[in-house]
Structure formats: C-alpha cells, structure tokens
N, C-alpha and C. Protein backbone atom coordinates (compact mmCIF):
# COMPACT_ATOMS: atom_id res chain seq x y z
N UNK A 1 148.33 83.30 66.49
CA UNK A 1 148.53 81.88 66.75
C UNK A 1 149.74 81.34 66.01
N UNK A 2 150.34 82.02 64.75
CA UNK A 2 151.16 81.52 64.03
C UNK A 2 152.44 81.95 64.29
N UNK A 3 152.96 81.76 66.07
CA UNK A 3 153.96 82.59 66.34
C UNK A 3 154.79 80.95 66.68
N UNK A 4 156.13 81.25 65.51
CA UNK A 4 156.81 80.42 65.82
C UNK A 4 157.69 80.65 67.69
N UNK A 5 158.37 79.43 68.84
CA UNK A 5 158.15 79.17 69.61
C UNK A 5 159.73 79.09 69.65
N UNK A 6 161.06 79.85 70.02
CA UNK A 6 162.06 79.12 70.05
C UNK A 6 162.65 77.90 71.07
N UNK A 7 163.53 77.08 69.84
CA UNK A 7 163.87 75.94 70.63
C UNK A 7 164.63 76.45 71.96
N UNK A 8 165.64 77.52 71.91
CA UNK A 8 166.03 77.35 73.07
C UNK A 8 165.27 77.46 74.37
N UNK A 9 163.77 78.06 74.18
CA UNK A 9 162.63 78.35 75.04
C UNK A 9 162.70 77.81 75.52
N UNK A 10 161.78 76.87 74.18
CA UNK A 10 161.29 75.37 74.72
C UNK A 10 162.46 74.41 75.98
N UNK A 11 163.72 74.71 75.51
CA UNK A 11 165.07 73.96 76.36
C UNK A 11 164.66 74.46 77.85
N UNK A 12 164.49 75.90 78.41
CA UNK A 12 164.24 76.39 79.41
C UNK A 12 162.71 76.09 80.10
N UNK A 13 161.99 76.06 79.41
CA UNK A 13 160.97 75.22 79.62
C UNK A 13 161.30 74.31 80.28
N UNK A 14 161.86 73.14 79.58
CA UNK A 14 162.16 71.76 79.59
C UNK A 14 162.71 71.58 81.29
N UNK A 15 164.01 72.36 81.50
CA UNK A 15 164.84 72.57 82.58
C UNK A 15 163.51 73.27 83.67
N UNK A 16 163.09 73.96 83.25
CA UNK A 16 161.97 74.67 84.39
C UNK A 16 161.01 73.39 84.92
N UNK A 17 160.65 72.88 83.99
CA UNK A 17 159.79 71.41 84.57
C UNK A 17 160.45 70.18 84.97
N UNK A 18 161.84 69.75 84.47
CA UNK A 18 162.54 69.27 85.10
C UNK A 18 162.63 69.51 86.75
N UNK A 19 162.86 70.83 87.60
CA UNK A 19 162.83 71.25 88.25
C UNK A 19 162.05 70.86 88.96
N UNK A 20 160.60 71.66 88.52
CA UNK A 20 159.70 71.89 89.37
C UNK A 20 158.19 70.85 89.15
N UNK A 21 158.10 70.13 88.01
CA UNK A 21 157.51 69.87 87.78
C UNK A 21 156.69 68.28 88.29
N UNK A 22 157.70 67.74 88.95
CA UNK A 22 157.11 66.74 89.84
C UNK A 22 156.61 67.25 91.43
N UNK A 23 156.82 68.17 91.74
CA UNK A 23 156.58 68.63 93.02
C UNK A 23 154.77 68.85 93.09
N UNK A 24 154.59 69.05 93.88
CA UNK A 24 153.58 69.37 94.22
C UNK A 24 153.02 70.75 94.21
N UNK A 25 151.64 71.35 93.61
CA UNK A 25 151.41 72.34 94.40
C UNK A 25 152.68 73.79 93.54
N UNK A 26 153.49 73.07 92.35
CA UNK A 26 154.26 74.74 91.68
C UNK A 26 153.40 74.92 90.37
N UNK A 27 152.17 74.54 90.53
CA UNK A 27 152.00 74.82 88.71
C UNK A 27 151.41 76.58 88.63
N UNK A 28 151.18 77.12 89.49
CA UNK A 28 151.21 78.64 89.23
C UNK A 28 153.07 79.24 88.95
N UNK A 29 153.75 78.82 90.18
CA UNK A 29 155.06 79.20 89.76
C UNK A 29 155.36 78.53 88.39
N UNK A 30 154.84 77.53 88.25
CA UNK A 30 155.40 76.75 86.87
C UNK A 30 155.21 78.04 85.84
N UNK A 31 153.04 78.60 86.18
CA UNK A 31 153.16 79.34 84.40
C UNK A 31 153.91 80.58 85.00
N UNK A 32 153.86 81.38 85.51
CA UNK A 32 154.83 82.43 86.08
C UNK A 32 155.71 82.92 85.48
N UNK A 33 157.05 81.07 85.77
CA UNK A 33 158.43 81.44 84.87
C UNK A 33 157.91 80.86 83.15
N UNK A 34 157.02 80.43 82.95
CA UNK A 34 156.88 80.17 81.87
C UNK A 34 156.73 81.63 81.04
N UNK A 35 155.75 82.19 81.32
CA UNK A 35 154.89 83.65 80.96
C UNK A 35 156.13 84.43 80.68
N UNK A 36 157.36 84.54 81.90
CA UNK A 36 158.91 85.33 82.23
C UNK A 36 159.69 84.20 80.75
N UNK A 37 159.47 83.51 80.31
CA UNK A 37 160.15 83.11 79.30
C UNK A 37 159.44 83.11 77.94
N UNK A 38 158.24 83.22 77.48
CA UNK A 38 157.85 83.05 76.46
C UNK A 38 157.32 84.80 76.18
N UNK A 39 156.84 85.38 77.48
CA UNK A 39 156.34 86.62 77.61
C UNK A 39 154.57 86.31 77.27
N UNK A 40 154.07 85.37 77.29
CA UNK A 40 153.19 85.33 77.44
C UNK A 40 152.59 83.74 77.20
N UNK A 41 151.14 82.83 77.63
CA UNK A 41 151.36 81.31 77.75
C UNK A 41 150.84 80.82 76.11
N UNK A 42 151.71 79.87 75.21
CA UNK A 42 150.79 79.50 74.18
C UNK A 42 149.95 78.58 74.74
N UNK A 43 149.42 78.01 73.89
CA UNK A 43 148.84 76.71 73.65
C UNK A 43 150.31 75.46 73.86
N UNK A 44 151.22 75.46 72.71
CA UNK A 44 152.10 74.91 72.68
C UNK A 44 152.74 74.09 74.77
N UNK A 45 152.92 75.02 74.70
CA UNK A 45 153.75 75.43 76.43
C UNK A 45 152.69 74.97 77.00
N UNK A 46 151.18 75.07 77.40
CA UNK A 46 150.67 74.68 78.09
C UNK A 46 150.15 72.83 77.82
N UNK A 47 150.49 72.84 76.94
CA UNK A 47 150.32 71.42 76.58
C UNK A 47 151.47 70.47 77.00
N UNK A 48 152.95 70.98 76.79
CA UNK A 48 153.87 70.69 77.58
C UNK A 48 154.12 70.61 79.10
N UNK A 49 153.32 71.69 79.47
CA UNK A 49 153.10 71.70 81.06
C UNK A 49 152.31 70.31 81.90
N UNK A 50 151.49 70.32 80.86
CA UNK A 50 150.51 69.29 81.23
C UNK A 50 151.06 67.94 80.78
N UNK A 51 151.42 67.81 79.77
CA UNK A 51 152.42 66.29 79.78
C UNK A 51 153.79 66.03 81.11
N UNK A 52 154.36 67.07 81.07
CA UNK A 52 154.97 66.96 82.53
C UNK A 52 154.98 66.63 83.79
N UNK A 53 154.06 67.36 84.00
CA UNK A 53 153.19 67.45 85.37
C UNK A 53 152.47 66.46 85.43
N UNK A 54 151.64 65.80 84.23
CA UNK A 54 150.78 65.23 84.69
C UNK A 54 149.04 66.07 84.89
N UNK A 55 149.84 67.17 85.27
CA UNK A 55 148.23 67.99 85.34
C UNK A 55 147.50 67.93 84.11
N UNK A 56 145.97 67.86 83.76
CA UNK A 56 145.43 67.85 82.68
C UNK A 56 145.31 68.82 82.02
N UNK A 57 145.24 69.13 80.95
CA UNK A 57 145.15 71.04 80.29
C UNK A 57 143.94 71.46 80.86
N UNK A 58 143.01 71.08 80.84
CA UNK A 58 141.69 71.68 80.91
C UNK A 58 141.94 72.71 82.29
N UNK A 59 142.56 71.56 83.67
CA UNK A 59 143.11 72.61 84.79
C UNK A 59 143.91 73.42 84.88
N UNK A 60 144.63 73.25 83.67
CA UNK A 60 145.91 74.47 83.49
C UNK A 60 144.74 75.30 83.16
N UNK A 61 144.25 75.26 81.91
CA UNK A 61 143.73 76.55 81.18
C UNK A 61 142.62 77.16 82.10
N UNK A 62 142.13 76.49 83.39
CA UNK A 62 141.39 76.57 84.35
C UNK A 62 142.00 77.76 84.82
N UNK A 63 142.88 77.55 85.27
CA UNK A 63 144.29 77.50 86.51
C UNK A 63 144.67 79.63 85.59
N UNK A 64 144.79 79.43 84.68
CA UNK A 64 145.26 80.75 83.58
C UNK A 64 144.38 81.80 83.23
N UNK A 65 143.25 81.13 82.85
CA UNK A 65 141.60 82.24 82.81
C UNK A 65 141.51 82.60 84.14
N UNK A 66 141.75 82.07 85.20
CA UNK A 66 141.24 82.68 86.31
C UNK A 66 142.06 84.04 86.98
N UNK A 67 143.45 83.81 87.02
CA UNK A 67 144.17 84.50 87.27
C UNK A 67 144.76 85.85 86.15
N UNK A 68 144.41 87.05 86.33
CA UNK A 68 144.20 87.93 85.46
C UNK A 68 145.91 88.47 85.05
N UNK A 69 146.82 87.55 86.12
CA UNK A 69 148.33 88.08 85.58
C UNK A 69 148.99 87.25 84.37
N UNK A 70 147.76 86.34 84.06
CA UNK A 70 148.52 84.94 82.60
C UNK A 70 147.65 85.82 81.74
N UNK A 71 148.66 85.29 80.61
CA UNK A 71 148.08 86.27 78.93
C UNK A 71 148.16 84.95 78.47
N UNK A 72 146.82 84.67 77.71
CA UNK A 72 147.06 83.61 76.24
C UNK A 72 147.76 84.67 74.95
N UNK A 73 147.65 85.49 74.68
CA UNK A 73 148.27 86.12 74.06
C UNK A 73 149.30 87.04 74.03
N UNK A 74 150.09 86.92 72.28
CA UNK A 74 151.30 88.02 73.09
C UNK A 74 151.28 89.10 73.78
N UNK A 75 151.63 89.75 74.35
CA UNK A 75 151.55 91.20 75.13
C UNK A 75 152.87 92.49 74.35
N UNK A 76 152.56 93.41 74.61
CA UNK A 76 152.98 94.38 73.78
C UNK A 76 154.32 94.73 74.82
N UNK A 77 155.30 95.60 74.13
CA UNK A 77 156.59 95.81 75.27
C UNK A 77 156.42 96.94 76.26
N UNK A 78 155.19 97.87 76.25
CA UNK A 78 154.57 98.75 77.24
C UNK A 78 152.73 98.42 77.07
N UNK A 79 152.79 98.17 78.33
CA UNK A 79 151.39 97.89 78.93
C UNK A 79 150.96 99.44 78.78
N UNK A 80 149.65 99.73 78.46
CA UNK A 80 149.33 101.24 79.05
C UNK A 80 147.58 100.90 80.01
N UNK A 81 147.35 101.58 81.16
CA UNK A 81 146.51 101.27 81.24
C UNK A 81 145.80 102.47 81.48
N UNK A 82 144.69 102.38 81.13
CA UNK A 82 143.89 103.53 81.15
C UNK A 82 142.40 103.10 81.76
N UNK A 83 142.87 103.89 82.97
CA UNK A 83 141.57 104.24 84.07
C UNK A 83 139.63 104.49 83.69
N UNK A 84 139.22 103.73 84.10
CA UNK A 84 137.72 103.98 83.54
C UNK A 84 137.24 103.82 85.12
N UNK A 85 137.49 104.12 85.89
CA UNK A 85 136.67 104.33 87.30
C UNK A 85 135.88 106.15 87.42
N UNK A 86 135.00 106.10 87.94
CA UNK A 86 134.01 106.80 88.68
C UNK A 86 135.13 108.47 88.51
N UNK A 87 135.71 109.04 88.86
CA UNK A 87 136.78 110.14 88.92
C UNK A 87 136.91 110.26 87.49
N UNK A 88 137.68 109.38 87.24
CA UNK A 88 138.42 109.16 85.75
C UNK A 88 137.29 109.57 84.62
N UNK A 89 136.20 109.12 84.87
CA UNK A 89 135.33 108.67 83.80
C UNK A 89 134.20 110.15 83.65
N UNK A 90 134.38 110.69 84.91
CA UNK A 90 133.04 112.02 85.38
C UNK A 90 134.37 113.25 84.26
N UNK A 91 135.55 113.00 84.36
CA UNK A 91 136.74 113.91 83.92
C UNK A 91 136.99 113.50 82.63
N UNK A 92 136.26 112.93 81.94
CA UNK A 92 136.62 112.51 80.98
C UNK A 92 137.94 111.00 80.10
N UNK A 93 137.53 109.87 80.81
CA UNK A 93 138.49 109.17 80.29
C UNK A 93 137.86 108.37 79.24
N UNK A 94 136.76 108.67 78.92
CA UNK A 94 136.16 107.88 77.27
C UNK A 94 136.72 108.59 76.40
N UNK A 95 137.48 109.80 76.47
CA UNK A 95 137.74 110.48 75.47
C UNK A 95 139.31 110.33 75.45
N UNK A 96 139.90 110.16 76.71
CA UNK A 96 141.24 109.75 76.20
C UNK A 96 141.38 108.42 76.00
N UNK A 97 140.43 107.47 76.64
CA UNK A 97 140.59 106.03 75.89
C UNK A 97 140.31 105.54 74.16
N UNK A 98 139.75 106.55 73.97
CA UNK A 98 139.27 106.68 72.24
C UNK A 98 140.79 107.18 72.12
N UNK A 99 141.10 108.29 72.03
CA UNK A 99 142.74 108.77 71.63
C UNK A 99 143.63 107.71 71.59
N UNK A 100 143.36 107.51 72.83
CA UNK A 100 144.22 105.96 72.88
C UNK A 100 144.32 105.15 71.75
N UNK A 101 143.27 104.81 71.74
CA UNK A 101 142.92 103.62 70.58
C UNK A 101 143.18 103.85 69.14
N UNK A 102 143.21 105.00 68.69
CA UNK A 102 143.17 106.18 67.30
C UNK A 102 144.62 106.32 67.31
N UNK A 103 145.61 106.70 68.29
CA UNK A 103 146.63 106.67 68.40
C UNK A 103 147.82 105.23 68.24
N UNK A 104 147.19 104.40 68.60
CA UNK A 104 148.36 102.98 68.85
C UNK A 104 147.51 102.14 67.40
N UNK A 105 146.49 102.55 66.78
CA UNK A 105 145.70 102.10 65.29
C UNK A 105 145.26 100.65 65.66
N UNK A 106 144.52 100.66 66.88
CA UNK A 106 143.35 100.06 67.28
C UNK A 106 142.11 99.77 67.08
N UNK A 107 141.47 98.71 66.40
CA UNK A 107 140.17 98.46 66.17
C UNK A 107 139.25 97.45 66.93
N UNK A 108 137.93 97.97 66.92
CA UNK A 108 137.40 97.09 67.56
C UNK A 108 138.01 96.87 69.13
N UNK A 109 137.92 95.39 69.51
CA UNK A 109 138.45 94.73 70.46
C UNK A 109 139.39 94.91 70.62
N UNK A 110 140.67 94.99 69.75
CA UNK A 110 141.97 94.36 69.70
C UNK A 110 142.75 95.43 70.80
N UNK A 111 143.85 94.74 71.44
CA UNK A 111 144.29 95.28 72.51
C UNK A 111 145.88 95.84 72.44
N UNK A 112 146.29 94.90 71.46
CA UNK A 112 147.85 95.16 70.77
C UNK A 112 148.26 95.27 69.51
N UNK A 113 149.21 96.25 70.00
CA UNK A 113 149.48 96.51 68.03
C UNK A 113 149.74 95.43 67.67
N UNK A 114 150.21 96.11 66.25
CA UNK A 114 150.81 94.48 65.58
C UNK A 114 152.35 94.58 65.49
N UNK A 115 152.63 95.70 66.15
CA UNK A 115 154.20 95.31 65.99
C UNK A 115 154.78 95.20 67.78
N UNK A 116 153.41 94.76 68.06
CA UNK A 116 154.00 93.83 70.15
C UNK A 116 154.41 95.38 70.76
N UNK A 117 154.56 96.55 69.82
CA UNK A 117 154.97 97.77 70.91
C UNK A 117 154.22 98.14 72.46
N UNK A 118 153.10 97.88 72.03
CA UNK A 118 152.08 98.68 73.02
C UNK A 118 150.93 97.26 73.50
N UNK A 119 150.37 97.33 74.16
CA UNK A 119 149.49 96.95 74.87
C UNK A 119 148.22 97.58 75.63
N UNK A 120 147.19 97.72 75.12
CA UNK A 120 146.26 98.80 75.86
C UNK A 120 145.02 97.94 76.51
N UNK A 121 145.00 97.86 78.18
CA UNK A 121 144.11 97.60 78.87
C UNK A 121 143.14 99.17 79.61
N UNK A 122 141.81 98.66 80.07
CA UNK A 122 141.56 99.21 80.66
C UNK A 122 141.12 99.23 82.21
N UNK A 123 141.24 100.12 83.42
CA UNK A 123 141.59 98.87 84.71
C UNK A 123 140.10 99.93 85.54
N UNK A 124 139.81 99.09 86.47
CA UNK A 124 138.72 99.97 87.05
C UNK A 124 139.01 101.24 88.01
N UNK A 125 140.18 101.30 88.18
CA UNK A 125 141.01 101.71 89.42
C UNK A 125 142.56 102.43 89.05
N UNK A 126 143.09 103.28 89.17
CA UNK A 126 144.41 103.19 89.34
C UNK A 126 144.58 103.57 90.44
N UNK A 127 144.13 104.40 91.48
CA UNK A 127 144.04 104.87 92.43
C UNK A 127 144.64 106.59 92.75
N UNK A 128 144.34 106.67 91.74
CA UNK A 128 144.77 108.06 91.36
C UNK A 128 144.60 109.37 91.22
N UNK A 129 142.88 109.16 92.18
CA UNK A 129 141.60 109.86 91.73
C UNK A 129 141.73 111.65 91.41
N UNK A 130 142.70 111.80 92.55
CA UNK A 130 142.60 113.34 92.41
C UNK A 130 143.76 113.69 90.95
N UNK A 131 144.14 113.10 90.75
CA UNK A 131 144.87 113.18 88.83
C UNK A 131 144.08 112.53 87.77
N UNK A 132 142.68 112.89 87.69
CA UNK A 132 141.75 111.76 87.03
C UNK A 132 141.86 113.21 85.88
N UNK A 133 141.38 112.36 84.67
CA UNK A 133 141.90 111.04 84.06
C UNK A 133 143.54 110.93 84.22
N UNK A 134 143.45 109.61 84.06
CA UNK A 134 144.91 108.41 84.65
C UNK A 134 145.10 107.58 83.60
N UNK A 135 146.05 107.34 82.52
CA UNK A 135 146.41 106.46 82.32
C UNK A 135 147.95 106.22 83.37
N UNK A 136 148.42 104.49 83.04
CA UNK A 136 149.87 104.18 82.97
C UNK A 136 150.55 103.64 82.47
N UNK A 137 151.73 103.70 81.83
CA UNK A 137 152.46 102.96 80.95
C UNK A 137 153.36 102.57 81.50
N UNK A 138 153.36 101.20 81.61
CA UNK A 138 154.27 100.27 82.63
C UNK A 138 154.22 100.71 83.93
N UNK A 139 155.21 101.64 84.73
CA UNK A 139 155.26 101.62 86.06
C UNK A 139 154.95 103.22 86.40
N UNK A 140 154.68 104.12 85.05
CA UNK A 140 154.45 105.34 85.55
C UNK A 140 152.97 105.75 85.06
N UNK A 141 152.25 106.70 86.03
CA UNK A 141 151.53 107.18 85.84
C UNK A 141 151.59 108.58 85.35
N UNK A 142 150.78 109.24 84.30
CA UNK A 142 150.51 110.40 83.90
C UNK A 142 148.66 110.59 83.82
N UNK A 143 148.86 111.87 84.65
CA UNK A 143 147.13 112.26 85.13
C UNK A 143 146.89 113.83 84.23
N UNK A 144 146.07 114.04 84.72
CA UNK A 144 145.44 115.51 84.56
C UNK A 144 145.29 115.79 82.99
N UNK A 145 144.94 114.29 82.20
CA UNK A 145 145.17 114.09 81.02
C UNK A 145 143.90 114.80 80.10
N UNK A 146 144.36 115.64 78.86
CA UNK A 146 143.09 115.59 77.91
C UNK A 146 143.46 115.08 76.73
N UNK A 147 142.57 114.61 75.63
CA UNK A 147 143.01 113.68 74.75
C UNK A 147 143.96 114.51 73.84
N UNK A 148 144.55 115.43 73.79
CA UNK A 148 145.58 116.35 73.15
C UNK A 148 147.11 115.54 73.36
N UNK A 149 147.07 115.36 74.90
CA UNK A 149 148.50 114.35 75.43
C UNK A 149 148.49 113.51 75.40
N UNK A 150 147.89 112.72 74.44
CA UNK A 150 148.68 111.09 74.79
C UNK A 150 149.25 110.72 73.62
N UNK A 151 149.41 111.58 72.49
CA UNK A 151 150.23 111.35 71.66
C UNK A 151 151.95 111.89 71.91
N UNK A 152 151.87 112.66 73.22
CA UNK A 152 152.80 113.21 73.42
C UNK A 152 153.70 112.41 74.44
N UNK A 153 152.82 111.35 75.13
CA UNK A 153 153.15 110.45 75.97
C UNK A 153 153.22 109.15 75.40
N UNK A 154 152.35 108.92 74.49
CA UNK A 154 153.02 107.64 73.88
C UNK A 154 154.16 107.47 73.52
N UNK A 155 154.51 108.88 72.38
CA UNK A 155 155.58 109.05 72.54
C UNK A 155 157.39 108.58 72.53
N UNK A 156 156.98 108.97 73.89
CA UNK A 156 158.29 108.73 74.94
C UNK A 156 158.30 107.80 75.02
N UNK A 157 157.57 106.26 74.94
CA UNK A 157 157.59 105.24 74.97
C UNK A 157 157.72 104.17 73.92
N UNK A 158 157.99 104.63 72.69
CA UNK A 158 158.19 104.10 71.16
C UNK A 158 159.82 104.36 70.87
C-alpha cells in the first residue's frame, strides 16, 4: 500500500480522463489505460476516477473485482501461470506448483515477490492437456514439466 504514485502518472491519468472521462459508458477503457499506466489500479487512481467521472467508487471497485483482468495490486514483470486442471493435476502439478512457490520464496497466500519480478497465479485451464503439467510465463508455455525444471525455467526469465 505504501507505493509512492508518480506525478507524471498521475499527469497521464489526468489527460486520460480529460479525454474520456465525461463520455459515457468508457469507465472499463478508463481502468484499462489506467492499469497500462500505473501497471496495476491503486486506491489513489480509483478515487480519482471517480471524482472525474462522477462515477461513485463503490461502482468502480464493483466494476474491478468483477473483471479478473484489473489487479488492486502490484503485479510482478512475468506472470507465471501454473495449470491445476484435471490433466495437469492427475500428472502431477501440486508438485510443480509447490516448486514454484519454494522457488520465487513464496509464503502462504502471497502471489508476488517482493522485488515485482515474478507473479504466480494459478489458472484452471491452459489448454494444454496433452503437455500436462503446464505452466506459462507470460506468453510461453513449457509442459511435460517435473518439479526438477522450473528452476531451470524461471531462470530464463530473471
């Protein structure tokens, strides 16, 4: 929460609701380019949204929980996602999602390091079945995984 917010953001912000912000009907595009400028929505920003617009926060933050592509929090600079569907899971992906987690020094809940590198979700699906287990990191997939490789694949991505 104690992530300072730069002014020039905030300036692009400003210009983004300038824009769009009396119109009707852009407050998804609104958080969108917001999310594409801050990299993910504060509190701050959404409170600004809502003095703009006019929209009330409660429907923004409505509007953000619902839609699973807004982050209240920061997000890491590689997403990884790792498959827990039916294939994935009979092949073992509890055991590379533990690696996972042991690997990027994950506890509990928490989903991102602390130095914003990584990001670790888990998705029901990648669609990948016959390469199960599946993780992906950002736009590529790596399958036929045992928990031996994903230190070898993280990696490449640090």
């Amino acid at each position: 929460m104690g992530e300072k917010i730069a002014e020039k953001d905030m300036v692009r912000l400003d210009e983004l609701l300038a824009d769009l912000g009396s119109q009707r009907g852009t407050l998804i595009p609104i958080l969108q380019k917001s999310q594409e400028i801050f990299g993910y929505l504060p509190r701050e920003v959404l409170v600004r949204i809502s003095e703009k617009t006019g929209s009330p926060l409660s429907r923004i933050y409505g509007v953000v929980t619902f839609y699973s592509q807004f982050h209240l929090k920061p997000r890491g600079r590689n997403i990884v996602r790792s498959c827990q569907g039916t294939a994935c899971h009979v092949r073992g992906a509890k055991g590379i999602l533990s690696e996972l987690k042991k690997e990027l020094g994950l506890e509990g809940e928490e989903a991102t390091t602390k130095d914003l590198g990584f990001t670790l979700e888990t998705v029901a699906c990648i669609g990948c079945c016959g390469l199960a287990p599946v993780i992906m990191v950002n736009d590529e997939t790596h399958g036929r995984l045992v928990p031996d490789s994903v230190k070898g694949i993280l990696d490449q991505y640090r």
